[in-house]
C-alpha atoms as a PDB file:
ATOM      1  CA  UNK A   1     -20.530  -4.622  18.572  1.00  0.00           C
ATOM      2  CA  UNK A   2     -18.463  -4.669  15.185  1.00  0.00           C
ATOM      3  CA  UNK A   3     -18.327  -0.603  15.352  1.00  0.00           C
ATOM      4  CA  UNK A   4     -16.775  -0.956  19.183  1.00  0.00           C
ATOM      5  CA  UNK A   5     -14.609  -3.775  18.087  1.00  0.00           C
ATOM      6  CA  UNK A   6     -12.920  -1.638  15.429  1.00  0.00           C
ATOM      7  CA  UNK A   7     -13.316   1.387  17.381  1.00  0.00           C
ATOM      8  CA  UNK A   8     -11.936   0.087  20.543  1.00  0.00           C
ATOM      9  CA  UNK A   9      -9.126  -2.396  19.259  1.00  0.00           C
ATOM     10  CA  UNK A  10      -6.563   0.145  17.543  1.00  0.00           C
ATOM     11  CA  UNK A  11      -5.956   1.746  20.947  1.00  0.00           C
ATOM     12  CA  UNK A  12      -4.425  -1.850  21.983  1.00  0.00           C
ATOM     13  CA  UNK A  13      -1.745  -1.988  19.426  1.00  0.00           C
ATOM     14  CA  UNK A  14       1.669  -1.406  19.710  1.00  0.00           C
ATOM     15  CA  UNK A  15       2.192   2.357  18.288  1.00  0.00           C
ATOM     16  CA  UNK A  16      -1.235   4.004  20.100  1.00  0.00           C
ATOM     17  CA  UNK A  17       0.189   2.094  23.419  1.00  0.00           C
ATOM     18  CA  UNK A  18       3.859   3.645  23.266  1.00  0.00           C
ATOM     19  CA  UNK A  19       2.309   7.224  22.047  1.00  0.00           C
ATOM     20  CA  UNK A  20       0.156   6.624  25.398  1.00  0.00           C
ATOM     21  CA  UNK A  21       2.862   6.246  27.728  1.00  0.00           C
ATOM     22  CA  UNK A  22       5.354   8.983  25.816  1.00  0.00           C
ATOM     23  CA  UNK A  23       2.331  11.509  26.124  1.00  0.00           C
ATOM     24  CA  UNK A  24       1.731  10.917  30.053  1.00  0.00           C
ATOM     25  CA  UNK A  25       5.174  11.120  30.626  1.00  0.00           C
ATOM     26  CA  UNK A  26       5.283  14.342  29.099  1.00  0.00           C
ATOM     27  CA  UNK A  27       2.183  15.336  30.821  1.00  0.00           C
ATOM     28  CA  UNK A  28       3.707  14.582  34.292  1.00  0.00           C
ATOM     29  CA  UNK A  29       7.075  15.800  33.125  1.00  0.00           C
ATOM     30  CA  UNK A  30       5.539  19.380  32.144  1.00  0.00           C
ATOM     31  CA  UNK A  31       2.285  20.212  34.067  1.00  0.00           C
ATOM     32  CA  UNK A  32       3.121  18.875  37.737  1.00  0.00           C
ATOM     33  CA  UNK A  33       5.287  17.793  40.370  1.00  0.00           C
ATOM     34  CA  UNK A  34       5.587  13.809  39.742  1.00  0.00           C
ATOM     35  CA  UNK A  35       8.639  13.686  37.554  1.00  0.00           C
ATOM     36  CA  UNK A  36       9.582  10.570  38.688  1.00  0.00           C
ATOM     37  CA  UNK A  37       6.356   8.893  37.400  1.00  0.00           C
ATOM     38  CA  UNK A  38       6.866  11.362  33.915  1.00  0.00           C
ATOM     39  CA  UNK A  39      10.309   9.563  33.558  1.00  0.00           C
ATOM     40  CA  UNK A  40       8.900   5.931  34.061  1.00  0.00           C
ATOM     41  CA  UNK A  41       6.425   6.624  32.067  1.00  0.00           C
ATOM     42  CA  UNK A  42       8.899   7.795  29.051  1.00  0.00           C
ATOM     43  CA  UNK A  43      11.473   5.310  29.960  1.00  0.00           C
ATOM     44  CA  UNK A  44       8.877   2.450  29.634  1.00  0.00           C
ATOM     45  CA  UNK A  45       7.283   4.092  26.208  1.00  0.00           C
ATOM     46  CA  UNK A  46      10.685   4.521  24.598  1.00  0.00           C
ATOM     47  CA  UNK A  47      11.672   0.501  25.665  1.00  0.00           C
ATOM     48  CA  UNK A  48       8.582  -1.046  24.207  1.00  0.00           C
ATOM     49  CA  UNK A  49       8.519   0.919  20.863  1.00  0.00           C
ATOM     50  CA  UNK A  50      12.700  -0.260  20.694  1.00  0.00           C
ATOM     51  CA  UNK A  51      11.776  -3.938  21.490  1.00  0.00           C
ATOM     52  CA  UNK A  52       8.550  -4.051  19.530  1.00  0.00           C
ATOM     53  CA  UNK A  53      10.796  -2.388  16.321  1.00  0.00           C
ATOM     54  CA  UNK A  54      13.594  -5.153  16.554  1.00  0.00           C
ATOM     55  CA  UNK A  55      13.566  -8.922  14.399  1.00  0.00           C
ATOM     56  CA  UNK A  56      14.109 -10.645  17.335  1.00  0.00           C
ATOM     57  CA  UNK A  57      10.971  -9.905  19.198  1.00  0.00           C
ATOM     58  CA  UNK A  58       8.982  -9.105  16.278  1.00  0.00           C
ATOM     59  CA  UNK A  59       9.403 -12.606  14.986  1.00  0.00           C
ATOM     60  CA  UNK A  60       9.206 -14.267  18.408  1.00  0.00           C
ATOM     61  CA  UNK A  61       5.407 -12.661  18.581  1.00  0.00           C
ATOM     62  CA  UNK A  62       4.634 -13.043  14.804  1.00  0.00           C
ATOM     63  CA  UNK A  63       6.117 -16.508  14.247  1.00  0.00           C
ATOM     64  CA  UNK A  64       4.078 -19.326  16.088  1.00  0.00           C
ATOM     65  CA  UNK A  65       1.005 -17.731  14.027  1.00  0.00           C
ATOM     66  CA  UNK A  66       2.394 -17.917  10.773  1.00  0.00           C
ATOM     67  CA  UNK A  67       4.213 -21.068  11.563  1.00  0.00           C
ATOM     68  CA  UNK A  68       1.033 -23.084  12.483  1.00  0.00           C
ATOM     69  CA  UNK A  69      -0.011 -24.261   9.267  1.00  0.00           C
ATOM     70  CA  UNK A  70       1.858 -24.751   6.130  1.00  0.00           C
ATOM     71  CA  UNK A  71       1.279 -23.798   2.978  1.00  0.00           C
ATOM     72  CA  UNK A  72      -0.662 -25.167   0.244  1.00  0.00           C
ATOM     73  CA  UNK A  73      -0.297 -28.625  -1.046  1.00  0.00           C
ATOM     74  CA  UNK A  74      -1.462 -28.182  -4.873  1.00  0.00           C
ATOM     75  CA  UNK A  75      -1.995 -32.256  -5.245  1.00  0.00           C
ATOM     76  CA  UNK A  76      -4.730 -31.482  -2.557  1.00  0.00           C
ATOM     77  CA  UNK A  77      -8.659 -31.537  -4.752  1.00  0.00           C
ATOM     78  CA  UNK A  78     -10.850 -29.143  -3.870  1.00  0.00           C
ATOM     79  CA  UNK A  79     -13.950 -27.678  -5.534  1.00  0.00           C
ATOM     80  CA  UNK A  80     -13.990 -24.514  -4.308  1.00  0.00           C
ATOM     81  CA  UNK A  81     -11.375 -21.647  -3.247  1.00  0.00           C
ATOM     82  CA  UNK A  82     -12.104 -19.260  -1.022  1.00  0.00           C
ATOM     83  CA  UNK A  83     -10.047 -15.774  -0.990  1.00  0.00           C
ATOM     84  CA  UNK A  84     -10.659 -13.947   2.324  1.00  0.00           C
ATOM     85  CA  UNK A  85     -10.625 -10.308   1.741  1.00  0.00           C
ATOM     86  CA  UNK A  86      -8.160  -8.059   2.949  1.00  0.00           C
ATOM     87  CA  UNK A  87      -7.848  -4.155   2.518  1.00  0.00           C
ATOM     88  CA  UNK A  88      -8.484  -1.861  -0.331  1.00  0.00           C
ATOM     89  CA  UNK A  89      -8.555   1.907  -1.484  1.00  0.00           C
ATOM     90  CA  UNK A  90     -11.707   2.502  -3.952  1.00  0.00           C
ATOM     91  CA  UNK A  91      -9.990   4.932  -6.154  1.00  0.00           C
ATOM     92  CA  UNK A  92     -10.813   4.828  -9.767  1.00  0.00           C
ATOM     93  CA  UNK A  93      -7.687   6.638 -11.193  1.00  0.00           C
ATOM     94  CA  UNK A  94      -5.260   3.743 -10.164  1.00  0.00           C
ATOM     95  CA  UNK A  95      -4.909   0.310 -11.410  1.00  0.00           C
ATOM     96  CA  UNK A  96      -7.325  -2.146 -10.533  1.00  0.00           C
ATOM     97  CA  UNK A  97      -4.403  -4.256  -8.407  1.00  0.00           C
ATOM     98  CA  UNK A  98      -3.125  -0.757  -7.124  1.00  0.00           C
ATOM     99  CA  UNK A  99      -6.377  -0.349  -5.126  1.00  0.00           C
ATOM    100  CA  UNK A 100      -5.747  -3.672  -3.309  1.00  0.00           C
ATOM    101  CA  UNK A 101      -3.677  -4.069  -0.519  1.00  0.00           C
ATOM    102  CA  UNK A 102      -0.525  -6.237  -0.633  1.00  0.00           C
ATOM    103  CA  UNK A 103      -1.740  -8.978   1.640  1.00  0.00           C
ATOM    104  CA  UNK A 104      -5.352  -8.777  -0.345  1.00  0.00           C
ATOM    105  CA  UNK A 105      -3.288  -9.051  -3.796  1.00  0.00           C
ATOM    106  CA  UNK A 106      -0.581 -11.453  -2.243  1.00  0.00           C
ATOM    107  CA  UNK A 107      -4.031 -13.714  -1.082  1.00  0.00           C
ATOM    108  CA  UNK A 108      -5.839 -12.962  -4.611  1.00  0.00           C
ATOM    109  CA  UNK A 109      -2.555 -14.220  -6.318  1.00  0.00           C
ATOM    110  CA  UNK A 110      -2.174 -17.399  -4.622  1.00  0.00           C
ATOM    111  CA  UNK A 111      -5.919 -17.900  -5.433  1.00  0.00           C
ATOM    112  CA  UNK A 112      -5.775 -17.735  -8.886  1.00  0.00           C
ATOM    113  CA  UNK A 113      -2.803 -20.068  -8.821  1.00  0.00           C
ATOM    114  CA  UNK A 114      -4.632 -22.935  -6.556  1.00  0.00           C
ATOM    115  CA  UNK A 115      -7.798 -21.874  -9.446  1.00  0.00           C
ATOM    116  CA  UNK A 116      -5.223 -23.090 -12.275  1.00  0.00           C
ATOM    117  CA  UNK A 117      -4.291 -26.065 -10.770  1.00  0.00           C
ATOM    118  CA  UNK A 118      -7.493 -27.555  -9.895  1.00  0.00           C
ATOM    119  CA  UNK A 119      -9.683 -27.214 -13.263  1.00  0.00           C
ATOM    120  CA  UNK A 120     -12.998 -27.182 -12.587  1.00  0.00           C
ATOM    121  CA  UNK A 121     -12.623 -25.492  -9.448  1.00  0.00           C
ATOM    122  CA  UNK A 122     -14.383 -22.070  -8.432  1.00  0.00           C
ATOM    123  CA  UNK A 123     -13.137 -18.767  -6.632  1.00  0.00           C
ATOM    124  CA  UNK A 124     -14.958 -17.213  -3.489  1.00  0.00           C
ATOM    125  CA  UNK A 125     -14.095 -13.854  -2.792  1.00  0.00           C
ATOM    126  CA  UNK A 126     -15.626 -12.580   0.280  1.00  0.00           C
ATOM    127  CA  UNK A 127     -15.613  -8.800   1.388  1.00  0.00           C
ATOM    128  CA  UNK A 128     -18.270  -6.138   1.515  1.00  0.00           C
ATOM    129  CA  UNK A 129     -16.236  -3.828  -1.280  1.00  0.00           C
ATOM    130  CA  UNK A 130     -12.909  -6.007  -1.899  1.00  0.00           C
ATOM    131  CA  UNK A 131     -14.328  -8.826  -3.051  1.00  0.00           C
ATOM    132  CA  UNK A 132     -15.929  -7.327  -5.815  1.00  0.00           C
ATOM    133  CA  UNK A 133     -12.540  -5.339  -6.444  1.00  0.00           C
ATOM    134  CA  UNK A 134     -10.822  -8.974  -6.121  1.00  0.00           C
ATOM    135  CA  UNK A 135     -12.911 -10.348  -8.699  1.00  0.00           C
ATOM    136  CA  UNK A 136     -12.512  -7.873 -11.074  1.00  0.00           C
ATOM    137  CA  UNK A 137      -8.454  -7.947 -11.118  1.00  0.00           C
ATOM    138  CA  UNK A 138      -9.290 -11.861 -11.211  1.00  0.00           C
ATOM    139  CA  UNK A 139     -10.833 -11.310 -14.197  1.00  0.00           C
ATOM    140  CA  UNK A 140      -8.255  -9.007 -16.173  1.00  0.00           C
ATOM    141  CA  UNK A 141      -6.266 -12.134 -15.322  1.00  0.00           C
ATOM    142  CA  UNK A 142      -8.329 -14.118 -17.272  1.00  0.00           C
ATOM    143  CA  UNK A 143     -10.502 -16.347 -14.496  1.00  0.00           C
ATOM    144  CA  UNK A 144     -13.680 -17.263 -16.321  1.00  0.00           C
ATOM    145  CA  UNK A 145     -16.717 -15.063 -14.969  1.00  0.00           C
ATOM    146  CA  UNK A 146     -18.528 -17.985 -14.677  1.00  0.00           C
ATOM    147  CA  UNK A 147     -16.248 -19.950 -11.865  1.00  0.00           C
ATOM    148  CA  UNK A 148     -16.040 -16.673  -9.860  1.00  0.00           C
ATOM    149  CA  UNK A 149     -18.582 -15.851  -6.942  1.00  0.00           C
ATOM    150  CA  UNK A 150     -18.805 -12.962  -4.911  1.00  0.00           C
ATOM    151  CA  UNK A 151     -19.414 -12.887  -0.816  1.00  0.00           C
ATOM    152  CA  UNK A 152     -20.523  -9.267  -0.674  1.00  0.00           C
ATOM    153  CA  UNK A 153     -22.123  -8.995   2.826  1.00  0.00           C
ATOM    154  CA  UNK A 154     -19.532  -9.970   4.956  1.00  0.00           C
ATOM    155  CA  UNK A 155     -17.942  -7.027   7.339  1.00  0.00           C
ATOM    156  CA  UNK A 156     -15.092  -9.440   9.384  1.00  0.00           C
ATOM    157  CA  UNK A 157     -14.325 -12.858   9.166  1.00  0.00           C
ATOM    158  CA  UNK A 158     -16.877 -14.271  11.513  1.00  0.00           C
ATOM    159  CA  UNK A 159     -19.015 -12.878   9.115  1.00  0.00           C
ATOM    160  CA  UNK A 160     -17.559 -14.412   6.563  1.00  0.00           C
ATOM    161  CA  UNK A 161     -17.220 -17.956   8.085  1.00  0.00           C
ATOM    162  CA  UNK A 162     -21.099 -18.032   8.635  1.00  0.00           C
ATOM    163  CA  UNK A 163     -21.748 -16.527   4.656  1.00  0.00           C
ATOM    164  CA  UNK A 164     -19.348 -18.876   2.979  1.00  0.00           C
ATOM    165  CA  UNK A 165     -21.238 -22.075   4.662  1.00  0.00           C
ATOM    166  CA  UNK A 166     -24.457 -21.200   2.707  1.00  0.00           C
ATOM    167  CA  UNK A 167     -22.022 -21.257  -0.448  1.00  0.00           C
ATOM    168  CA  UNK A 168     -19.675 -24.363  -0.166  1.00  0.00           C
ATOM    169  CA  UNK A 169     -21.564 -26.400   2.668  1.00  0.00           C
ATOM    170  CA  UNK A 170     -19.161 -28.878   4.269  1.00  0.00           C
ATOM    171  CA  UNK A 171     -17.240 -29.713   1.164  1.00  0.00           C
ATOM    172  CA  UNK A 172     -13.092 -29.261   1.893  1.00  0.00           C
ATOM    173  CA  UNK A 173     -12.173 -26.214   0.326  1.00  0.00           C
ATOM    174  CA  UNK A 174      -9.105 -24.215  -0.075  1.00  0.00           C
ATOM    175  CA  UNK A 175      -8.898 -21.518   2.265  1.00  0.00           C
ATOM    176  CA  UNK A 176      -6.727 -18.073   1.400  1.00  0.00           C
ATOM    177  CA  UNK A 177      -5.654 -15.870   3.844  1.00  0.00           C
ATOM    178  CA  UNK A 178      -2.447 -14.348   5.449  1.00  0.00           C
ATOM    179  CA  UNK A 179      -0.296 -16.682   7.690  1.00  0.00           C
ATOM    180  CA  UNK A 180      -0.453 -14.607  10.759  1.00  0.00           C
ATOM    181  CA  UNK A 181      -4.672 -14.714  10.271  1.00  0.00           C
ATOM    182  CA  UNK A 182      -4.936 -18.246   9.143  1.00  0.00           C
ATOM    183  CA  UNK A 183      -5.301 -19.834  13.016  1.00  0.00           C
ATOM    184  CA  UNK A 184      -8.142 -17.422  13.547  1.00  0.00           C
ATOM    185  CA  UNK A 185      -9.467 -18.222  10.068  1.00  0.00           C
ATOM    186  CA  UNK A 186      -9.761 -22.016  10.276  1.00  0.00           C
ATOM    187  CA  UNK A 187     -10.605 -21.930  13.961  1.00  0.00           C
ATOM    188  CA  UNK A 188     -13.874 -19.443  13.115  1.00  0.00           C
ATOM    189  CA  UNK A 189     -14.835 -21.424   9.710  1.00  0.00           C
ATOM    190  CA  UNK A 190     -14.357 -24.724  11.677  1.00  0.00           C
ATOM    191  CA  UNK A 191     -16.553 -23.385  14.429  1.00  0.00           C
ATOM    192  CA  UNK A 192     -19.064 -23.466  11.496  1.00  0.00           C
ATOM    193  CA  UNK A 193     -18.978 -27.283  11.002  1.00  0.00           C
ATOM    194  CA  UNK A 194     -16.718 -26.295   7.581  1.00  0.00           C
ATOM    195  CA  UNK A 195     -13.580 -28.395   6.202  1.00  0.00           C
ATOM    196  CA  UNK A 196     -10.958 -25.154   5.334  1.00  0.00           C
ATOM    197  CA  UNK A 197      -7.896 -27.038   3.563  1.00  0.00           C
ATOM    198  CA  UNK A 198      -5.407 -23.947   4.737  1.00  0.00           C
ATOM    199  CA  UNK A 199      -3.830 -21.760   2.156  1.00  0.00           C
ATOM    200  CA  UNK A 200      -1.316 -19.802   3.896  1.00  0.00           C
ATOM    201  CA  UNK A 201       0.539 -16.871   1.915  1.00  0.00           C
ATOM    202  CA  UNK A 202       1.794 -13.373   2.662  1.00  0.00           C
ATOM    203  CA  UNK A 203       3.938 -14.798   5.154  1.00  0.00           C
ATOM    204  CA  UNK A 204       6.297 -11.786   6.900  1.00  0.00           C
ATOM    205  CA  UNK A 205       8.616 -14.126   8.753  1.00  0.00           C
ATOM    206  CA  UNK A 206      10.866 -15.404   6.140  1.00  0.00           C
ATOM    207  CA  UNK A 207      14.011 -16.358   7.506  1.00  0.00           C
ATOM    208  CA  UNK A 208      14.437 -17.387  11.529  1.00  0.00           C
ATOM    209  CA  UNK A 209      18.307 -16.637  11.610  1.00  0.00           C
ATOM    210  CA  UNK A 210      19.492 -14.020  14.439  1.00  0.00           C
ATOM    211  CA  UNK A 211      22.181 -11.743  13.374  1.00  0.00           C
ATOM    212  CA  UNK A 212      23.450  -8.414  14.629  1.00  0.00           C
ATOM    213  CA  UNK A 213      20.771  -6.455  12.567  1.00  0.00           C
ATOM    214  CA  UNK A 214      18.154  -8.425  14.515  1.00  0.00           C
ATOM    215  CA  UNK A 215      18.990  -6.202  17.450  1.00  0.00           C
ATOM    216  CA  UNK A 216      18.349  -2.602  15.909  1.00  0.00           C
ATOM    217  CA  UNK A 217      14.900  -0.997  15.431  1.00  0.00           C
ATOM    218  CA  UNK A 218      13.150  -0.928  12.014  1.00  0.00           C
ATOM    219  CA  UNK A 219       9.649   0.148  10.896  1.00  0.00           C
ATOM    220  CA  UNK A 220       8.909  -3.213   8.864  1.00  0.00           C
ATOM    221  CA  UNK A 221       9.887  -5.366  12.492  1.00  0.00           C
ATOM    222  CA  UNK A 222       7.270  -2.870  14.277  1.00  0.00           C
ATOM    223  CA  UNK A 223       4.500  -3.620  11.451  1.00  0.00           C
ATOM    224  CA  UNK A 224       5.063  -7.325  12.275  1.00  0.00           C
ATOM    225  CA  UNK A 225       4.780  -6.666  16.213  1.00  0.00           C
ATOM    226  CA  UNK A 226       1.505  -4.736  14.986  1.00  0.00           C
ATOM    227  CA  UNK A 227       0.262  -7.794  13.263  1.00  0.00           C
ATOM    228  CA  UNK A 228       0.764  -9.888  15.755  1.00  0.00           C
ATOM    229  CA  UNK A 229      -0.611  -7.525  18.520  1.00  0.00           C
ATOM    230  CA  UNK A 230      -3.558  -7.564  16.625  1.00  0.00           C
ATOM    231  CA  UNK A 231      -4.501 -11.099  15.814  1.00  0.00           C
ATOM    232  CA  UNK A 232      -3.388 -12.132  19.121  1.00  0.00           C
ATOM    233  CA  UNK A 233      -6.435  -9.981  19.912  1.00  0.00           C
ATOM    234  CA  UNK A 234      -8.415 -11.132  17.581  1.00  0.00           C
ATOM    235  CA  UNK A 235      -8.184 -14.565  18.653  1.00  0.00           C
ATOM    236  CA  UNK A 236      -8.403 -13.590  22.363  1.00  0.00           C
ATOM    237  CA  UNK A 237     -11.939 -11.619  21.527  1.00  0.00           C
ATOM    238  CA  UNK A 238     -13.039 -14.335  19.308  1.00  0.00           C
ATOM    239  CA  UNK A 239     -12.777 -16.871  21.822  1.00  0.00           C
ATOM    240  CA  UNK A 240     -14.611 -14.532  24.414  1.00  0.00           C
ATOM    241  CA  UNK A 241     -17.296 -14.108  22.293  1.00  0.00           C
ATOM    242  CA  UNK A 242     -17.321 -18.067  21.675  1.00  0.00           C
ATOM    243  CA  UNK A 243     -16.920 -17.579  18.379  1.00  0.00           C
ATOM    244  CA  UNK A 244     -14.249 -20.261  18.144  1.00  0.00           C
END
């Protein structure tokens, strides 16, 4: 189920779904008589990648999820902080922090910095492979080995709800993760019976104002529609699944 999940799931995003409609359109357009239906199919392909590429829309579908929960309070005590991993390139000639990510090193970062304000407080770092990486760079940073521990067998955060329980029980903890995958986060750990205090970083909506630039197409506005696309599924399969 977790190979079709991740097998499956990239075909639904925004860039394979406008690729899909350019490519029958040219298929109509080129090898038979239905030109009409290669047009539409163009016309609509070439709309949705221009609306899915603009602020305005991009935010719209990216902001209620990053908007849900707000970020950290540091007087808030909590024994234990738990990093959710993110992605990472195993590649041994680059920096330790160059083979993470930017939301796993913007979500290690804010980790450390909850770690330093609550002394006495430990860091979780779940992942098969990044947390180990995560821990590492943690490290270099000067986290004590001892008040690091390492979630190793988790491959998605369902996964990683059900390991972490075994670790912190149903103690309030601080929870890391990116805005737009915190309600999916707390919703799967609090399926669990667990208390996640959300930590909410790597936020990609950072201002809400609409200005002319809102209006024309940029690559950064269609990675936002692509993370929204994709926790919007996430959430959607989750609660098929009954997983939250």
């Amino acid at each position: 189920m977790f190979f079709f999940k991740k097998a499956v799931a990239p075909f639904f995003l925004p860039i394979p779904i406008c690729l899909t409609m350019l490519l029958l359109g040219m298929y109509f357009l080129c090898f038979t008589t239905k030109q009409k239906h290669g047009k539409i199919f163009i016309v609509i392909g070439i709309c949705v990648l221009y609306l899915l590429s603009c602020r305005i829309v991009s935010h719209t579908l990216l902001g209620p999820l990053e908007k849900k929960y707000s970020p950290y309070d540091m007087k808030t005590s909590v024994r234990f902080v738990v990093v959710l991993g993110g992605g990472h390139v195993l590649n041994p000639q680059i920096p330790l922090a160059s083979q993470l990510t930017s939301p796993s090193l913007v979500r290690l970062t804010e980790g450390i910095r909850i770690y330093h304000k609550n002394p006495g407080t430990r860091l979780v770092f779940t992942g098969k492979d990044v947390s180990m990486l995560m821990a590492n760079v943690a490290k270099s940073l000067g986290v004590d080995e001892n008040d690091i521990i390492i979630e190793n067998r988790s491959k998605d955060t369902k996964d990683e709800a059900k390991n972490v329980k075994i670790i912190v029980h149903e103690k309030p903890f601080a929870l890391v993760t990116s805005a737009s995958h915190m309600p999916r986060s707390v919703a799967l750990f609090k399926k669990q019976g667990m208390n996640p205090v959300p930590a909410s970083v790597h936020h990609l909506v950072k201002k809400d104002e609409v200005t002319f630039s809102s209006f024309f197409p940029n690559a950064n506005e269609l990675y936002k529609s692509q993370n929204a696309f994709y926790e919007y599924m996430g959430l959607i399969w989750a609660k098929l699944r009954g997983q939250i």
